[in-house]
C-alpha atoms as a PDB file:
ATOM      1  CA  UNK A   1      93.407-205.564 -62.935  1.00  0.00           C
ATOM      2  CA  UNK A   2      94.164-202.743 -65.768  1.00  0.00           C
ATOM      3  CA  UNK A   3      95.430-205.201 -67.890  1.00  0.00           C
ATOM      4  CA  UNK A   4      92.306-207.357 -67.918  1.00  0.00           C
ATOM      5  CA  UNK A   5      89.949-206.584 -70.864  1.00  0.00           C
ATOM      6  CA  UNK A   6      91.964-203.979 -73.083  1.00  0.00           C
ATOM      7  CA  UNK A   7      91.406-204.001 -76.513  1.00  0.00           C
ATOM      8  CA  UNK A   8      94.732-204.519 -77.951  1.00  0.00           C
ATOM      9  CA  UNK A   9      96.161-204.496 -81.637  1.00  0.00           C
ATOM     10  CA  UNK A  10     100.271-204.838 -82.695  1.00  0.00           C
ATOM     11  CA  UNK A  11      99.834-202.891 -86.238  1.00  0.00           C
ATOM     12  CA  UNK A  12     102.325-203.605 -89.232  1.00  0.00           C
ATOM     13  CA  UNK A  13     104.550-200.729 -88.282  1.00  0.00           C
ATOM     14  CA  UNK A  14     104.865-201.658 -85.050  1.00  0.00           C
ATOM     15  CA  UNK A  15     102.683-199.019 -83.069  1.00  0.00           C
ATOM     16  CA  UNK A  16     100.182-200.553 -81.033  1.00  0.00           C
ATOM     17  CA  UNK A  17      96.786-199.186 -80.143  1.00  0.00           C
ATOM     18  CA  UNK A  18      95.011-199.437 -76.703  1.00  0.00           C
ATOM     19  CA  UNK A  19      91.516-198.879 -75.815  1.00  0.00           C
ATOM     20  CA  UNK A  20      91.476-198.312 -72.400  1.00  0.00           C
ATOM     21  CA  UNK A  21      87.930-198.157 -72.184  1.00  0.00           C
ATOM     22  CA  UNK A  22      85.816-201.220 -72.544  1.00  0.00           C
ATOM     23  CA  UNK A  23      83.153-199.457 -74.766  1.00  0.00           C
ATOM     24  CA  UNK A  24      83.278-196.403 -77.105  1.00  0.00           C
ATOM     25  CA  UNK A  25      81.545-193.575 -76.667  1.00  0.00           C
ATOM     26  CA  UNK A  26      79.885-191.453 -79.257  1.00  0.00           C
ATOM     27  CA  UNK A  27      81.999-188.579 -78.100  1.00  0.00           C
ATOM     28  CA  UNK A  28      85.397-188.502 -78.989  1.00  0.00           C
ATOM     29  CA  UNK A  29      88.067-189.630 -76.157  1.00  0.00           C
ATOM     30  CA  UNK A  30      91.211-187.947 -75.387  1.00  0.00           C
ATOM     31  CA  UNK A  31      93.887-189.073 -77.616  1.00  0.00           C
ATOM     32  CA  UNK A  32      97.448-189.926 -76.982  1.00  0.00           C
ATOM     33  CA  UNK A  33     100.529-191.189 -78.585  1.00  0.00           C
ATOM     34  CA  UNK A  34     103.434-192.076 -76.234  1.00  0.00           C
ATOM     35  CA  UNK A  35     106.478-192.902 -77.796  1.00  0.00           C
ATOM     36  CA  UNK A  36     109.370-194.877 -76.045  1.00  0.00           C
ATOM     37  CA  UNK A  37     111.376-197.875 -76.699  1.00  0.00           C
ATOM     38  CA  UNK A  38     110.766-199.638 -73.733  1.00  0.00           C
ATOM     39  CA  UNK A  39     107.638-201.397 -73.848  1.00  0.00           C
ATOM     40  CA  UNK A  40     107.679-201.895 -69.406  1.00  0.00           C
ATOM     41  CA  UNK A  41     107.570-197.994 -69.430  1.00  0.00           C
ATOM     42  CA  UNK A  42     105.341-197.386 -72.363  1.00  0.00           C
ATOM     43  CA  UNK A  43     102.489-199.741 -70.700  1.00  0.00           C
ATOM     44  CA  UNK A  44     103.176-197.884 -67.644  1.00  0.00           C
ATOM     45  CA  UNK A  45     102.377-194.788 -68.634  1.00  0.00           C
ATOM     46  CA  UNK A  46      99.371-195.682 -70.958  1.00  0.00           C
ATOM     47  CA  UNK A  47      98.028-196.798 -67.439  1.00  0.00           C
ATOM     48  CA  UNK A  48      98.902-193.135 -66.048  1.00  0.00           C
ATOM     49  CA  UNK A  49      97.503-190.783 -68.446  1.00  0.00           C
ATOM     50  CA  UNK A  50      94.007-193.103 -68.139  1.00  0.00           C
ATOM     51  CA  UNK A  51      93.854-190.869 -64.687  1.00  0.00           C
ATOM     52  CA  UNK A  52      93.430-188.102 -66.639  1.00  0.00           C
ATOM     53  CA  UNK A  53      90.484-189.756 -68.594  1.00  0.00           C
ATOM     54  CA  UNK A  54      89.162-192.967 -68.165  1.00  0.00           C
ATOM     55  CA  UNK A  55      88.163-193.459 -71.751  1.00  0.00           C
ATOM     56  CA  UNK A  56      91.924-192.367 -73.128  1.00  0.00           C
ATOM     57  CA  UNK A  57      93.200-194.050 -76.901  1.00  0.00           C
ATOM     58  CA  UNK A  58      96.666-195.003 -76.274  1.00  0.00           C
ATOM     59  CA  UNK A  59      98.882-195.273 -79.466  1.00  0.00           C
ATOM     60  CA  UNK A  60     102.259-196.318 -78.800  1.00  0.00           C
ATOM     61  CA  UNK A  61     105.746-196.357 -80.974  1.00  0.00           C
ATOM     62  CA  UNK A  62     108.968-198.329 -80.176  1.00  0.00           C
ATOM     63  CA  UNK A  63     111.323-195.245 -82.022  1.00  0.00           C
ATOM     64  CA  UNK A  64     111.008-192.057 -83.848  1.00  0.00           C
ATOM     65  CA  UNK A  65     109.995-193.297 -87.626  1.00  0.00           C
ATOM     66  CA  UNK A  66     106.614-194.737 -85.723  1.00  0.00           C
ATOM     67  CA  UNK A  67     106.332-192.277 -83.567  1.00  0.00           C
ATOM     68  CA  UNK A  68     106.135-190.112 -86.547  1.00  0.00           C
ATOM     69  CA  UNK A  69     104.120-192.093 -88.867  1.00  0.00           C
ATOM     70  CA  UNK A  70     101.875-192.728 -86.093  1.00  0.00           C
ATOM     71  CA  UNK A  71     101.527-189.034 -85.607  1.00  0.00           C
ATOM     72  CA  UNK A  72     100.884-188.566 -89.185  1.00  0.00           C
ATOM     73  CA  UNK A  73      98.246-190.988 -89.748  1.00  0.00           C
ATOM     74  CA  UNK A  74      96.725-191.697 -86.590  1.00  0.00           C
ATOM     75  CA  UNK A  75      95.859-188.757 -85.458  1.00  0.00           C
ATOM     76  CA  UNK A  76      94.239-186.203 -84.608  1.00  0.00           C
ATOM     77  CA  UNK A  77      95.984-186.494 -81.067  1.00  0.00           C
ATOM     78  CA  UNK A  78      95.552-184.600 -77.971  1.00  0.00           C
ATOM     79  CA  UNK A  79      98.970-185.027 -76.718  1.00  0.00           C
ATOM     80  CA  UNK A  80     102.185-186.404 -77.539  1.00  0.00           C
ATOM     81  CA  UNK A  81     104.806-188.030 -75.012  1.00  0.00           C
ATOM     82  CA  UNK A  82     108.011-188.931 -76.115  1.00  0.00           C
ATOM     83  CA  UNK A  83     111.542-190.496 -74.945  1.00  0.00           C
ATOM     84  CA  UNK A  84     114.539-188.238 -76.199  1.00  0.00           C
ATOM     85  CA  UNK A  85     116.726-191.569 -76.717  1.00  0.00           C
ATOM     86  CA  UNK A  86     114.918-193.800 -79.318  1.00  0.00           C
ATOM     87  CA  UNK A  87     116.277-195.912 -82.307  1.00  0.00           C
ATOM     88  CA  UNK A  88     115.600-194.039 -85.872  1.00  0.00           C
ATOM     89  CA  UNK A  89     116.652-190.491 -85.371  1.00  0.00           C
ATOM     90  CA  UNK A  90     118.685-187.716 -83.147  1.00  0.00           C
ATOM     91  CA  UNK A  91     116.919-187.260 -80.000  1.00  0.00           C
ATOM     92  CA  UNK A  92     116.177-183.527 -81.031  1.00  0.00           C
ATOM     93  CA  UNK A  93     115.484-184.303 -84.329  1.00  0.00           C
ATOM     94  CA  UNK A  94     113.080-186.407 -83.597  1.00  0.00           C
ATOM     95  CA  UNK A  95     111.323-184.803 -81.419  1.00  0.00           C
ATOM     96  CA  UNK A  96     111.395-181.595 -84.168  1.00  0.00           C
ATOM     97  CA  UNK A  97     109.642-184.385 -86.565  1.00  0.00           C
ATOM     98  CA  UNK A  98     106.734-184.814 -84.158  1.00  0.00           C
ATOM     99  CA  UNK A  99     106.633-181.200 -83.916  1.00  0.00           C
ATOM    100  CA  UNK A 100     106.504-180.667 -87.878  1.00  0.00           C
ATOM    101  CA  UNK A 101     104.029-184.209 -88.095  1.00  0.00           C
ATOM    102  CA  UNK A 102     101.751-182.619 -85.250  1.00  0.00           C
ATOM    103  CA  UNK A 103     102.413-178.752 -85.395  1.00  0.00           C
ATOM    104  CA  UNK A 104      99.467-178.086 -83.204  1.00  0.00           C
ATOM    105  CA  UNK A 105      99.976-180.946 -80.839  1.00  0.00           C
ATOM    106  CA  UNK A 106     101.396-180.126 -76.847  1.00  0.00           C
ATOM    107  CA  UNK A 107     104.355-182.486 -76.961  1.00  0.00           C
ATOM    108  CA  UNK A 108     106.266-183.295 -73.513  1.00  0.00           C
ATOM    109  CA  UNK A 109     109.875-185.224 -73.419  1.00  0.00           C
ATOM    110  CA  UNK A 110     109.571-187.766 -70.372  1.00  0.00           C
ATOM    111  CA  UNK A 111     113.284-188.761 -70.481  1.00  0.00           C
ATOM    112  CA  UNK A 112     115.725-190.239 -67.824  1.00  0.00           C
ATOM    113  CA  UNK A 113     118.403-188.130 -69.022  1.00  0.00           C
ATOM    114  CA  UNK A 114     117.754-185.245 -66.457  1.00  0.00           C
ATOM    115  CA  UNK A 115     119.616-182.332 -67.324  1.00  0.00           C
ATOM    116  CA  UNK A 116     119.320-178.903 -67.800  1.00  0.00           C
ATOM    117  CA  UNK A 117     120.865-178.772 -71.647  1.00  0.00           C
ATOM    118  CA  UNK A 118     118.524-181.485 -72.303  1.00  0.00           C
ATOM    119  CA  UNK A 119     115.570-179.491 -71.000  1.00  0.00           C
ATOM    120  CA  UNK A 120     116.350-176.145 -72.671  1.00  0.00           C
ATOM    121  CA  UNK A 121     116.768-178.513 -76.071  1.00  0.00           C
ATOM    122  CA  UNK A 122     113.808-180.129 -75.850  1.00  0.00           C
ATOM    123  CA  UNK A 123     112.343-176.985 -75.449  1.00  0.00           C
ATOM    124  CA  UNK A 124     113.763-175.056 -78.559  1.00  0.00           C
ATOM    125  CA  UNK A 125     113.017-178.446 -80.647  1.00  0.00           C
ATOM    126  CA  UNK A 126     108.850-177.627 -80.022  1.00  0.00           C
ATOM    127  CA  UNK A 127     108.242-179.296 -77.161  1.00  0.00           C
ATOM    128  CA  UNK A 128     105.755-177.965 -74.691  1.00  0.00           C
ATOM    129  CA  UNK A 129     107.362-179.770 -71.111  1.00  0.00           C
ATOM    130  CA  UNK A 130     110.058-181.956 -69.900  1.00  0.00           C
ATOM    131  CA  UNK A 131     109.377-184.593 -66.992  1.00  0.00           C
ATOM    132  CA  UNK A 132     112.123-186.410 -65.410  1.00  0.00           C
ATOM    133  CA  UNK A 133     111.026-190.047 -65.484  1.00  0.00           C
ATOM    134  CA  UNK A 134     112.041-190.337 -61.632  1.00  0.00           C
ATOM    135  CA  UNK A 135     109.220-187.759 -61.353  1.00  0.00           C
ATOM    136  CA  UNK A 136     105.839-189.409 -59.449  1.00  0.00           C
ATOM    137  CA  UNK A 137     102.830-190.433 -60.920  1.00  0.00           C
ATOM    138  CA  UNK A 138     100.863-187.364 -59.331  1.00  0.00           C
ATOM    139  CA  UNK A 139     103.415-184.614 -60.662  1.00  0.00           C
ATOM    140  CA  UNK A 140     103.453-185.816 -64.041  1.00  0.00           C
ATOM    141  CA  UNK A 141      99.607-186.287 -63.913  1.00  0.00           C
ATOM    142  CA  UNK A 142      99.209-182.682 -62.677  1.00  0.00           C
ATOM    143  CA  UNK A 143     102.407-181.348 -65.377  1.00  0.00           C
ATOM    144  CA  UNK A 144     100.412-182.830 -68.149  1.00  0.00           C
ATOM    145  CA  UNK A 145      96.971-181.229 -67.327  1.00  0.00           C
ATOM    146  CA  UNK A 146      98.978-178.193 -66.970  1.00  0.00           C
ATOM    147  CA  UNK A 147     100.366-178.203 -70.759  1.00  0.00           C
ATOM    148  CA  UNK A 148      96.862-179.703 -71.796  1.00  0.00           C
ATOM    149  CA  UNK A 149      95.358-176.534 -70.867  1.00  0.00           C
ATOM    150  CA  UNK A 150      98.754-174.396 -73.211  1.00  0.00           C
ATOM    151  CA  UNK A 151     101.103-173.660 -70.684  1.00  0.00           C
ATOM    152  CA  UNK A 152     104.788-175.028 -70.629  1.00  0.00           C
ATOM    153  CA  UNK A 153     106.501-177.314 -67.576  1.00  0.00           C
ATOM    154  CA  UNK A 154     109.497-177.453 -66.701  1.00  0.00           C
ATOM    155  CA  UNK A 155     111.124-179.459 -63.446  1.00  0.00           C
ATOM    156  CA  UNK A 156     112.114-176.563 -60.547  1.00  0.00           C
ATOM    157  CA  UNK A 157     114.791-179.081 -59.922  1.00  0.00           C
ATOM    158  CA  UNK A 158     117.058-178.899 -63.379  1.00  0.00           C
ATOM    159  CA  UNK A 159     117.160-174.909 -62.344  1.00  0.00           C
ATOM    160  CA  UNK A 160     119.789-172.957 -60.453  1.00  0.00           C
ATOM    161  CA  UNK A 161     120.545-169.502 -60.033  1.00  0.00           C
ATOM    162  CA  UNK A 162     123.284-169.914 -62.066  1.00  0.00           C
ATOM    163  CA  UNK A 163     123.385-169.606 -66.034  1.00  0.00           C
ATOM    164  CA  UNK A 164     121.046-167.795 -68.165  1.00  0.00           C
ATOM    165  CA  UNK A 165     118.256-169.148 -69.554  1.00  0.00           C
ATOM    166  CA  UNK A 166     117.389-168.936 -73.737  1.00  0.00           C
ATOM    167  CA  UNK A 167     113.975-167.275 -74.553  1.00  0.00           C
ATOM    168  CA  UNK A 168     112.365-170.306 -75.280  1.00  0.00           C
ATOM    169  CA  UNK A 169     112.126-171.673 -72.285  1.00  0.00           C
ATOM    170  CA  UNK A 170     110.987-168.135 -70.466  1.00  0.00           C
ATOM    171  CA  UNK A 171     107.981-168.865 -70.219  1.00  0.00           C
ATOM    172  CA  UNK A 172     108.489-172.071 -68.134  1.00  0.00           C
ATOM    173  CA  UNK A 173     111.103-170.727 -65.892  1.00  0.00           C
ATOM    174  CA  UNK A 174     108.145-167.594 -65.200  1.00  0.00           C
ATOM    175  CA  UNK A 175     105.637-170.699 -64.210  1.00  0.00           C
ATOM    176  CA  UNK A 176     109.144-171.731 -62.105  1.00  0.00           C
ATOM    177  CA  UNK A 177     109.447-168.509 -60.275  1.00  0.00           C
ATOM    178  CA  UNK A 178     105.555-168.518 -59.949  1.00  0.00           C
ATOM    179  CA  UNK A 179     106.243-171.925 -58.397  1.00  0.00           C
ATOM    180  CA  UNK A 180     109.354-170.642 -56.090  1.00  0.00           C
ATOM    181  CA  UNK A 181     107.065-167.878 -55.076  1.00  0.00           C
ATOM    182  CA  UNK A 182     103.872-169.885 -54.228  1.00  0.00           C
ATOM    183  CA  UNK A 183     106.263-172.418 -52.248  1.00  0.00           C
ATOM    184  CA  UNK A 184     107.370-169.406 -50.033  1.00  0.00           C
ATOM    185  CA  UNK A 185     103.804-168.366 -49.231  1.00  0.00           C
ATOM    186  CA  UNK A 186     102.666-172.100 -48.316  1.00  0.00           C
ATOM    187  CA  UNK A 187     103.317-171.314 -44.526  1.00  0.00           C
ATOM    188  CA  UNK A 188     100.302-168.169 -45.052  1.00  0.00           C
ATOM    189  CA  UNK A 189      97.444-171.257 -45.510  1.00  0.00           C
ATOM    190  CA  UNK A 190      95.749-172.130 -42.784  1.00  0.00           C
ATOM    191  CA  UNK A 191      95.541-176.122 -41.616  1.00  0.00           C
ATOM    192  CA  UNK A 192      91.972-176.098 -43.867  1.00  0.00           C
ATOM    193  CA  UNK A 193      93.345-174.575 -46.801  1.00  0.00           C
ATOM    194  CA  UNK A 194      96.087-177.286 -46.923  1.00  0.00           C
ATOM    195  CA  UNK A 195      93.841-180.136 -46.376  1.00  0.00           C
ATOM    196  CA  UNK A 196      91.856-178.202 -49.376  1.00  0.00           C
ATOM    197  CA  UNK A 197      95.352-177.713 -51.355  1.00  0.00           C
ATOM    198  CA  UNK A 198      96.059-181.973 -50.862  1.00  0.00           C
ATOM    199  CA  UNK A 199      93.002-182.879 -52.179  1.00  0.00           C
ATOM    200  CA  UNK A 200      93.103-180.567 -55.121  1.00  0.00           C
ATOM    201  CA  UNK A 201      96.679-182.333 -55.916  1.00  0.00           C
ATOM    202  CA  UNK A 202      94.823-185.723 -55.694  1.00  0.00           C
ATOM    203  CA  UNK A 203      92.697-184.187 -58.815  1.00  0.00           C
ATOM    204  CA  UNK A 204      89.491-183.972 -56.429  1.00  0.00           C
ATOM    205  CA  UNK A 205      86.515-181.697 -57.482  1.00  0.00           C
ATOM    206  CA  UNK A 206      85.002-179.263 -55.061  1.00  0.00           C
ATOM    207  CA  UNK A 207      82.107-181.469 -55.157  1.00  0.00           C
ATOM    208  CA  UNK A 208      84.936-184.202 -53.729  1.00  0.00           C
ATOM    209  CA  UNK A 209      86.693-182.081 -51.242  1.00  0.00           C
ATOM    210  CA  UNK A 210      83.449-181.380 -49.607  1.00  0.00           C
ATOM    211  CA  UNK A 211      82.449-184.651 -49.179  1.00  0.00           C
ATOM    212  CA  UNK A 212      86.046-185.594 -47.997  1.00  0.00           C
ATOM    213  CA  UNK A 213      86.112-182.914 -45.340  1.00  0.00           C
ATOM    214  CA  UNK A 214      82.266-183.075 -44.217  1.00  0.00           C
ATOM    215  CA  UNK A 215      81.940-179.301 -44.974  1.00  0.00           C
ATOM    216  CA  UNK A 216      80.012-177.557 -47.690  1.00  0.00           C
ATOM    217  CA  UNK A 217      81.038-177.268 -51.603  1.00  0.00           C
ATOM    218  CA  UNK A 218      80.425-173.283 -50.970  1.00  0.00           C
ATOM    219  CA  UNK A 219      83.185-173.230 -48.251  1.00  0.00           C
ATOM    220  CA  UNK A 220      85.520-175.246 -50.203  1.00  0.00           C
ATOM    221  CA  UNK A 221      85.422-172.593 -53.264  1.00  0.00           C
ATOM    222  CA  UNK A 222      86.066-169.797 -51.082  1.00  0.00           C
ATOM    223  CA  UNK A 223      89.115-172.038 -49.664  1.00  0.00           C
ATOM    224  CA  UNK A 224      89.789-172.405 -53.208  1.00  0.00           C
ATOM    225  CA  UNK A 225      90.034-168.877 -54.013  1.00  0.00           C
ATOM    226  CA  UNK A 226      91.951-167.655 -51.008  1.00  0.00           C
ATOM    227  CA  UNK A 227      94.450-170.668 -52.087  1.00  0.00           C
ATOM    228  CA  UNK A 228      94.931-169.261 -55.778  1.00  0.00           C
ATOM    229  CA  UNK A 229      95.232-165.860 -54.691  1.00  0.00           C
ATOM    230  CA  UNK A 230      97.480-166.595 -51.547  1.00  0.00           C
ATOM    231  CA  UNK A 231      99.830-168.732 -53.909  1.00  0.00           C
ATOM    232  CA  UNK A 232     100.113-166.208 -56.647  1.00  0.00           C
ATOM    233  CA  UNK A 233      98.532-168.925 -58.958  1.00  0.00           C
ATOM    234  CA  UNK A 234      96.116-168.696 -61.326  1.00  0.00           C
ATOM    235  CA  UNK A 235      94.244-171.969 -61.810  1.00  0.00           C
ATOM    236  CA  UNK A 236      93.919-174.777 -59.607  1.00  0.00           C
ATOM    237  CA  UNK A 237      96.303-177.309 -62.359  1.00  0.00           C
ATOM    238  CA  UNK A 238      99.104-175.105 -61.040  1.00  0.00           C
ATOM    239  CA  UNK A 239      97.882-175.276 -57.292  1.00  0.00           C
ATOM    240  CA  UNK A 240      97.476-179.175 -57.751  1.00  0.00           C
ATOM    241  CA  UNK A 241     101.023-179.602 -59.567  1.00  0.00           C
ATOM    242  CA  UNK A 242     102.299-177.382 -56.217  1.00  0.00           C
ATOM    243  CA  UNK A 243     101.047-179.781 -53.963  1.00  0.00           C
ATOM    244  CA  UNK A 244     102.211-182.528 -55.562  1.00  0.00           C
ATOM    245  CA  UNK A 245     105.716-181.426 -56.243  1.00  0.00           C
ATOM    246  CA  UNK A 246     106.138-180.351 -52.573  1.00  0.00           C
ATOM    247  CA  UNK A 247     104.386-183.991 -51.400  1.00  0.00           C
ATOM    248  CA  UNK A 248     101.467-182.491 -49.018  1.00  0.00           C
ATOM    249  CA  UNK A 249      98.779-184.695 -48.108  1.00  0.00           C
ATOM    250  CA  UNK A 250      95.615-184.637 -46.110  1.00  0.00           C
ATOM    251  CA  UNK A 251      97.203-186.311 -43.100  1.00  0.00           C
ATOM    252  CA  UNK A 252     100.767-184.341 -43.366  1.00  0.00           C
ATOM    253  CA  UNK A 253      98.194-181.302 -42.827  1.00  0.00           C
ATOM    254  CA  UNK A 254      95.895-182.306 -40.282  1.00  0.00           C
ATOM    255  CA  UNK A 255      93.636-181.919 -42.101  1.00  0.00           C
ATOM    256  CA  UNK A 256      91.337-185.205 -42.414  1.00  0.00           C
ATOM    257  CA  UNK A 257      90.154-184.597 -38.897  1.00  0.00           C
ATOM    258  CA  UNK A 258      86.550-184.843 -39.225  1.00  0.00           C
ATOM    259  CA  UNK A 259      86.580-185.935 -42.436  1.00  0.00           C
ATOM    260  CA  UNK A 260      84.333-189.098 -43.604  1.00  0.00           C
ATOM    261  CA  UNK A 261      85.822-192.212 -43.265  1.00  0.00           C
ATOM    262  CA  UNK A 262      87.401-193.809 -46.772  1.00  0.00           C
END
């Protein structure tokens, strides 16, 4: 059903722009240029970041020389995603072009080459997160809210306690240890706050949550507070990217007893 009505256009240099939205607004809509050279995966996630808003610009690039034309003269754009492995250009390279084409641009690597060294890279190169591309659709949604609003991600899974990390990625592995920290305080929410923490990972609004859980919106933002301070957290992107990564849901919790029927 996506598919069905987008306003589609193959350009000379072989970026293609989608308007997900079947009318333009007067406002500007979030822009984003996604950069892969698979076209199955590219589509794919032009469909994902639409979650984040409806009305998203999608400009896409096959390899690094459009990806950084594109970023050049397309822009401005709210957020770059990018393959590491693309015809054109070294992987780090290129993704240092798109950091010199869009210096004030959040740029995350979603790459299938999962590894620590490539993380840490990315990193130094400008980039602002790294998302495995086995990740799911409601951690990378959440990850990429997270570096929308200036802070870095970085996967809890590429890190051991082994090795010492560079300085440029300390400020993702703090969010990281935030993370670890938050996971071992999970088991000091109560069955309410959980059902609460789900439905902030599903990207509800307290507005949403109360409706969901038949209680009032003033209940759900003291829930939402004792959450954030209980998790060591300190916005609900983070909480929401926790629940995701850790897969808890209303019914895992208990929590949809009650609740209105969907």
């Amino acid at each position: 059903m996506g598919a069905l009505g987008l306003g589609t256009a193959i350009k000379g240099d072989g970026t293609r722009r989608l308007n997900r939205s079947p009318k333009r607004t007067e406002e500007r809509m979030l822009k984003i240029l996604i950069a892969d050279d698979h076209p199955l995966f590219r589509e794919g996630l032009s469909r994902l970041v639409t979650e984040l808003d409806p009305e998203t610009e999608c400009v896409e690039a096959g390899d690094f020389p459009d990806a950084i034309k594109a970023a050049r003269e397309e822009g401005p754009f709210d957020l770059v995603l990018t393959d590491l492995r693309m015809p054109g250009m070294d992987e780090f390279a290129g993704v240092r072009a798109l950091r010199e084409a869009s210096p004030s641009v959040p740029i995350v690597v979603v790459s299938g080459f999962e590894t620590r060294a490539n993380l840490e890279r990315a990193l130094a190169a400008g980039a602002q997160g790294f998302l495995p591309k086995s990740a799911p659709p409601s951690v990378m949604l959440n990850a990429l809210r997270l570096v929308m609003l200036g802070e870095i991600y970085v996967p809890p899974s590429l890190f051991s306690s082994e090795g010492k990390p560079t300085d440029v990625v300390s400020a993702g592995l703090d969010a990281t240890r935030s993370a670890i920290g938050a996971r071992a305080n999970i088991e000091m929410l109560t069955q309410r706050q959980l059902g609460v923490l789900a439905l902030i990972g599903q990207g509800l609004s307290n507005r949403n949550i109360a409706d969901r859980l038949t209680i009032s919106e003033g209940t759900v933002k003291v829930h939402v507070g004792a959450i954030l301070k209980t998790l060591g957290v300190s916005n609900r992107t983070q909480a929401a990217l926790l629940a995701t990564e850790l897969g808890i849901t209303l019914e895992g919790t208990g929590g949809n007893h009650g609740a209105t029927a969907t």
